[in-house]
Protein backbone atom coordinates (compact mmCIF):
# COMPACT_ATOMS: atom_id res chain seq x y z
CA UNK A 1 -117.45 51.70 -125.71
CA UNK A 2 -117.21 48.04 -124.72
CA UNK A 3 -119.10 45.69 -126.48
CA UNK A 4 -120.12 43.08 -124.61
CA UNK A 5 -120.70 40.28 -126.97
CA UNK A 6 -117.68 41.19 -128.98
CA UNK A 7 -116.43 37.65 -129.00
CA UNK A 8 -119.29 36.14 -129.93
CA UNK A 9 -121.34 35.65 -133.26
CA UNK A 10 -124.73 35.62 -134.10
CA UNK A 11 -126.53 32.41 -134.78
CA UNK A 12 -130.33 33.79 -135.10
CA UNK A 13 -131.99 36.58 -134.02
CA UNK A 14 -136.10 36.25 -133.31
CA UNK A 15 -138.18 39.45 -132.79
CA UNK A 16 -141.75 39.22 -131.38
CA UNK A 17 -144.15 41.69 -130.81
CA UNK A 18 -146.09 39.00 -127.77
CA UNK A 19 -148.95 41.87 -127.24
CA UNK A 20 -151.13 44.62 -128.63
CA UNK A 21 -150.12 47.26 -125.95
CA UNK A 22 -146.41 46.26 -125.57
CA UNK A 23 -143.52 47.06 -127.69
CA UNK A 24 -140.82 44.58 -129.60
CA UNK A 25 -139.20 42.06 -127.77
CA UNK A 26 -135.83 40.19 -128.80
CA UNK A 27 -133.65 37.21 -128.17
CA UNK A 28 -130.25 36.77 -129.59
CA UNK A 29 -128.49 33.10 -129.79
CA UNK A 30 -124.99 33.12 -130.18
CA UNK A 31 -122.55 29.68 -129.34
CA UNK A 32 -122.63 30.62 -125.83
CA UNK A 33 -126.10 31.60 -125.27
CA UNK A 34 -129.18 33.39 -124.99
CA UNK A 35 -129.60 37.72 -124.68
CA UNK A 36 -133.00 39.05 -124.43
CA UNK A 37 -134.66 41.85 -123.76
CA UNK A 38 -136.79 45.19 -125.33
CA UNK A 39 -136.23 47.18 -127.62
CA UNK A 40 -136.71 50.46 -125.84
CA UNK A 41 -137.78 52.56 -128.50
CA UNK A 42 -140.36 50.21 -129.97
CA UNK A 43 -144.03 51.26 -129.19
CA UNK A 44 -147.22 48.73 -129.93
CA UNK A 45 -147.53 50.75 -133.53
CA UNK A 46 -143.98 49.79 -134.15
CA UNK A 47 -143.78 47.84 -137.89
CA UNK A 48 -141.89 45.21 -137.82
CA UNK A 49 -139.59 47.30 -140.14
CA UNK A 50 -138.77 49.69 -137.86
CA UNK A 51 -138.30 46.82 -135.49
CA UNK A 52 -135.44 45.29 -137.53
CA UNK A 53 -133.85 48.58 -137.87
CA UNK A 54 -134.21 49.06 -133.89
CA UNK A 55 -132.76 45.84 -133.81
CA UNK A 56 -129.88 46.25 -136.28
CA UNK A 57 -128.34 48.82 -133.57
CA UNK A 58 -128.66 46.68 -130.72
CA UNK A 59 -126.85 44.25 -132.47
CA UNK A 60 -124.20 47.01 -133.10
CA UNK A 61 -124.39 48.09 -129.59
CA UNK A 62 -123.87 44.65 -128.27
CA UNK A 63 -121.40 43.19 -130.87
CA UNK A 64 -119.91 46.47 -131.87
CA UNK A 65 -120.76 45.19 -135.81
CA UNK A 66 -123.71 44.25 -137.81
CA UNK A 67 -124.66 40.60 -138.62
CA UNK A 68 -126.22 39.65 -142.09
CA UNK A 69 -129.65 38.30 -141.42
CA UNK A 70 -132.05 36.48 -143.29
CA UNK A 71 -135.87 37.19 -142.11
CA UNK A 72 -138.98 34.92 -141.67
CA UNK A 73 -141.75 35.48 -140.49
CA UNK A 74 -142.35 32.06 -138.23
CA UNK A 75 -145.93 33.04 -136.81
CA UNK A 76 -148.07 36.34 -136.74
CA UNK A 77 -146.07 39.10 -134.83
CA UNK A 78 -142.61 36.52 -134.81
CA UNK A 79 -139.88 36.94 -136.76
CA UNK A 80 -137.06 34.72 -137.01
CA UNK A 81 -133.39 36.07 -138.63
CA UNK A 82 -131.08 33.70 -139.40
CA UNK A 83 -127.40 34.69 -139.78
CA UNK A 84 -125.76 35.16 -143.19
CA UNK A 85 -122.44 35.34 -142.10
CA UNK A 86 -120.05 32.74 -140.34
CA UNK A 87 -118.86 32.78 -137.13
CA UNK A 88 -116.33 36.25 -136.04
């Protein structure tokens, strides 16, 4: 499997849940940018425990390795992780 953001490393990760009847949401900032998108298997019940662990595995799926974050939450339903580690 190719991992598209090999290269990269994480900078911060934020998580928002931005309605009552949608799932999770995501953006990843690396160096060179911006990813967003859903997490897939997230439903509106979705704590945002599970979300971080849903989120964990995207990060493996796009970086092909985990990133040591540090969580806060930055407003009801947003989380902000900011990376642990330096850069790859």
């Amino acid at each position: 499997m190719s991992h598209i953001l090999a290269n990269e490393a994480v900078r911060s990760v934020v998580l928002y849940h931005p309605k009552p009847t949608e799932g999770w949401r995501y953006a990843v900032y690396t160096q060179e940018g911006v990813t967003d998108g859903r997490l897939l298997d997230s439903t509106p019940s979705t704590s945002f425990e599970e979300a971080r662990a849903l989120m964990e595995q995207t990060l493996m799926e796009l970086f092909g390795r985990s990133s040591a974050l540090r969580w806060k939450e930055t407003s009801p339903g947003w989380w902000t992780g900011e990376a642990l580690d330096g850069p790859a």
